[in-house]
C-alpha atoms as a PDB file:
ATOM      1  CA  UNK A   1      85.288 101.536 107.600  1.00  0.00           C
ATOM      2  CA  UNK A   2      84.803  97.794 108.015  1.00  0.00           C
ATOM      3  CA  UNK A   3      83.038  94.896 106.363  1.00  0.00           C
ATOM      4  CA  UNK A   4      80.226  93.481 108.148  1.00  0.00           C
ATOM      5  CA  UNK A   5      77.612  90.330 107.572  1.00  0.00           C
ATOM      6  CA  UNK A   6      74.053  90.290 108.150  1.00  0.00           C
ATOM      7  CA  UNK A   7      72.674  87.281 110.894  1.00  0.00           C
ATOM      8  CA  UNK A   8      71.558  85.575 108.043  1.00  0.00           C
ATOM      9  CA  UNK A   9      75.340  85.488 106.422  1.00  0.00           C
ATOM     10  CA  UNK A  10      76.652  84.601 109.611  1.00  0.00           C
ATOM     11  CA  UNK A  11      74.696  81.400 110.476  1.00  0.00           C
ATOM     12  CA  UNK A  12      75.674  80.116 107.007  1.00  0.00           C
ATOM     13  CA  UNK A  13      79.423  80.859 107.890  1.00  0.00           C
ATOM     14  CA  UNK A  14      79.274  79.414 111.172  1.00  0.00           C
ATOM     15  CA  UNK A  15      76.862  76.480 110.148  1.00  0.00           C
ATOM     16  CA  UNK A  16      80.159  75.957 107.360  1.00  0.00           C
ATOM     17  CA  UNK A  17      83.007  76.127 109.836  1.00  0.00           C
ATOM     18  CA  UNK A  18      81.148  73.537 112.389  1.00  0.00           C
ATOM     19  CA  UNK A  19      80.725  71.030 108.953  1.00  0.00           C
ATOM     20  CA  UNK A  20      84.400  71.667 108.122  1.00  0.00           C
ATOM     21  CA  UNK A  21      85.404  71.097 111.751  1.00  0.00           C
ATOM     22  CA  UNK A  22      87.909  73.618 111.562  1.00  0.00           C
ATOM     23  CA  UNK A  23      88.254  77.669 110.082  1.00  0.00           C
ATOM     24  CA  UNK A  24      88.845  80.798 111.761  1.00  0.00           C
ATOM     25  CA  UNK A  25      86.318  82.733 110.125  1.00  0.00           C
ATOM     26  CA  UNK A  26      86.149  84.398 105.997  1.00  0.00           C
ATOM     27  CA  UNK A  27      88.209  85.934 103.598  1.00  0.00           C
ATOM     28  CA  UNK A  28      86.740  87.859 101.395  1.00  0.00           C
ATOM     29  CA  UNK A  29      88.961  89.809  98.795  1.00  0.00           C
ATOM     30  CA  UNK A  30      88.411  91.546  95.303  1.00  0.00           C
ATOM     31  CA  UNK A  31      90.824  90.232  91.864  1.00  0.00           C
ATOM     32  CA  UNK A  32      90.960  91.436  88.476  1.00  0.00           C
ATOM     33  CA  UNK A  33      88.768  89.551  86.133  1.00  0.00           C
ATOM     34  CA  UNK A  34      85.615  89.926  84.016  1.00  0.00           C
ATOM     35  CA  UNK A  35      83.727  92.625  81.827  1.00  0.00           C
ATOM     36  CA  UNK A  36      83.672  94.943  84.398  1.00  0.00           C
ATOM     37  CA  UNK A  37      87.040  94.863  85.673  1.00  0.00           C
ATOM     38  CA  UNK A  38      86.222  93.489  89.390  1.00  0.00           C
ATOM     39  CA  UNK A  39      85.271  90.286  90.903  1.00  0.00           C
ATOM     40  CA  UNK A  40      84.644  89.266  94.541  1.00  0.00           C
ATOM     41  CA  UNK A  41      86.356  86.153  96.234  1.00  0.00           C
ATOM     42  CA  UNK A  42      85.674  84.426  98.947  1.00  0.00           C
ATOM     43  CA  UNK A  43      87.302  81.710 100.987  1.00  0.00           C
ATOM     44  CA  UNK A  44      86.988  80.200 104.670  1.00  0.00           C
ATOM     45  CA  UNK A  45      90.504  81.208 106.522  1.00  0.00           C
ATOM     46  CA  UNK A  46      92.461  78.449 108.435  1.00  0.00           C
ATOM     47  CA  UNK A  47      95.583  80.263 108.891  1.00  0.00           C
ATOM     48  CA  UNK A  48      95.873  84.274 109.760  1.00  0.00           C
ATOM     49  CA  UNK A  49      98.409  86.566 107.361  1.00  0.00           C
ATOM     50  CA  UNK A  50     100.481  89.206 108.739  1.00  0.00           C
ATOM     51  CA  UNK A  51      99.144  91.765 106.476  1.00  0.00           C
ATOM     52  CA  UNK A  52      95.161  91.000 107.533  1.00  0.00           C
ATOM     53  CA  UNK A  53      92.750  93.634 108.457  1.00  0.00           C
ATOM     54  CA  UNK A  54      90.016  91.265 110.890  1.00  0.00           C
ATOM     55  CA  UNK A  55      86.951  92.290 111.624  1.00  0.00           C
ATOM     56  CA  UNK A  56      84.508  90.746 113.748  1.00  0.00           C
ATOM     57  CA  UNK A  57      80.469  90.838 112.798  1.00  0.00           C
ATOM     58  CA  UNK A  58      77.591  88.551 113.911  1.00  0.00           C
ATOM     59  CA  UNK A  59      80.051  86.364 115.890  1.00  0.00           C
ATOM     60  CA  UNK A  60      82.038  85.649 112.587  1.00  0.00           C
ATOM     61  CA  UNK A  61      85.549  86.754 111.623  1.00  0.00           C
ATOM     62  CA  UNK A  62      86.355  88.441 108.471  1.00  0.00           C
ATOM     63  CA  UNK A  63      89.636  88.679 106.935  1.00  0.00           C
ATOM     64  CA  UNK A  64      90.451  91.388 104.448  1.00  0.00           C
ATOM     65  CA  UNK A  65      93.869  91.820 102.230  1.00  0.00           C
ATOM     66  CA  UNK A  66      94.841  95.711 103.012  1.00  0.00           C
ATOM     67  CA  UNK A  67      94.857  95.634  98.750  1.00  0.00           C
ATOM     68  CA  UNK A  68      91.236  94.707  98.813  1.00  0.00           C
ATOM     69  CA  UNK A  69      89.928  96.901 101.701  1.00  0.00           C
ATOM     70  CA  UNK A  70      89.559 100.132  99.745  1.00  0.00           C
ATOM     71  CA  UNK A  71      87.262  98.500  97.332  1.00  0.00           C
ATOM     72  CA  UNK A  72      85.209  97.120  99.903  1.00  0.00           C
ATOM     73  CA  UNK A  73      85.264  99.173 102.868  1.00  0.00           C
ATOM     74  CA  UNK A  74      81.711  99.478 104.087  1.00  0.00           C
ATOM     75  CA  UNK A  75      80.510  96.644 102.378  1.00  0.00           C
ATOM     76  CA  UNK A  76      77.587  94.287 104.164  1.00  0.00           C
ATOM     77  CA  UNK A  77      77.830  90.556 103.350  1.00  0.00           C
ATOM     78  CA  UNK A  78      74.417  89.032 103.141  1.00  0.00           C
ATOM     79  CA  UNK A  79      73.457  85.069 102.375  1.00  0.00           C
ATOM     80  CA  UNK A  80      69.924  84.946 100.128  1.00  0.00           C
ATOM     81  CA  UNK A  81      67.984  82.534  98.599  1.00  0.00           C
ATOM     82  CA  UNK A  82      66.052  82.820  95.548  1.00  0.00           C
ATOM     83  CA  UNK A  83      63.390  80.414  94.308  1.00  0.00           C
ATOM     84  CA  UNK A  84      66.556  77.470  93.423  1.00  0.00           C
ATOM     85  CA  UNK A  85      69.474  79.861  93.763  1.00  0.00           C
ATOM     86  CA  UNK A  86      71.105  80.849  96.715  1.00  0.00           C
ATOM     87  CA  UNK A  87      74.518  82.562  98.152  1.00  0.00           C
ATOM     88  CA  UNK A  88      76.031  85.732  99.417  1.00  0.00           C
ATOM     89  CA  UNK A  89      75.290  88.896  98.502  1.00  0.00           C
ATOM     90  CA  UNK A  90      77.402  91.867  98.351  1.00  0.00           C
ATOM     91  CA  UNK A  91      76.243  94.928  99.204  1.00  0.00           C
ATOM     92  CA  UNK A  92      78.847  97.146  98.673  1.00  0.00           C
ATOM     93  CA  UNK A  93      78.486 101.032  98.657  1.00  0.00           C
ATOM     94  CA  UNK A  94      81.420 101.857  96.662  1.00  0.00           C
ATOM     95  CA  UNK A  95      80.143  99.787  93.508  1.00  0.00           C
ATOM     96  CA  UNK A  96      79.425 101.944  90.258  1.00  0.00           C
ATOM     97  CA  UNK A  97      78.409  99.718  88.091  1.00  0.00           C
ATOM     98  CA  UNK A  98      78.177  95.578  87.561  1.00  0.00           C
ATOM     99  CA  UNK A  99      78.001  93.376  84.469  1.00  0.00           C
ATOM    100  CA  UNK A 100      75.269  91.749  82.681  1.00  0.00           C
ATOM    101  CA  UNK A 101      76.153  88.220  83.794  1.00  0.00           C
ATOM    102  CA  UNK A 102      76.601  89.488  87.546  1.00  0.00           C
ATOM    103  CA  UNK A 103      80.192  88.147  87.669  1.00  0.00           C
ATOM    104  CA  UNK A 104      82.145  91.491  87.839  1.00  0.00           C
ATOM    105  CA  UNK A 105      81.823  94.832  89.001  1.00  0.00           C
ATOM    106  CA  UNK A 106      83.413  98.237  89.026  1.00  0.00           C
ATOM    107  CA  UNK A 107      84.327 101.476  91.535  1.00  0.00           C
END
């Protein structure tokens, strides 16, 4: 299964990269943290790793750890705003559960 971003997700990515001037796309990753065991990370990717799965989606590069890709395999990245807030959004089939504040989840 792979991880893919909306249109929406990928203009922000792209609009990123261009400010930056450099990047060969997003990593996004899971760590251990928070009430709920989970957290998502994400970082823009100048250099690739040996061990990276890539997929490609809207244009836009993604780079996934193989450690991470069970945990998010089949997830959609979106980019949303919300009356002041805005950022990605995860939609990710394989969550269970999340925490109150929103920072963690679990599988």
């Amino acid at each position: 299964m792979s991880v893919t971003l909306t249109e929406r997700a990928a203009r922000h990515v792209n609009r990123y990269l261009e400010k930056r001037g450099k990047g060969l796309g997003l990593r996004l990753g899971v760590r251990t943290t928070g009430c709920s065991g989970l957290a998502y990370k994400l970082e823009y990717v100048d250099e690739f790793l040996p061990d990276d799965q890539v997929f490609e989606s809207e244009g836009v590069k993604v780079f996934v750890d193989p450690k991470s890709l069970p945990y998010l395999a089949g997830t959609q990245l979106d980019y949303a705003r919300e009356g002041l807030n805005e950022g990605f959004k995860f939609n990710n089939p394989n969550e269970k559960a999340t925490c109150g504040c929103g920072e963690s989840f679990t599988i």
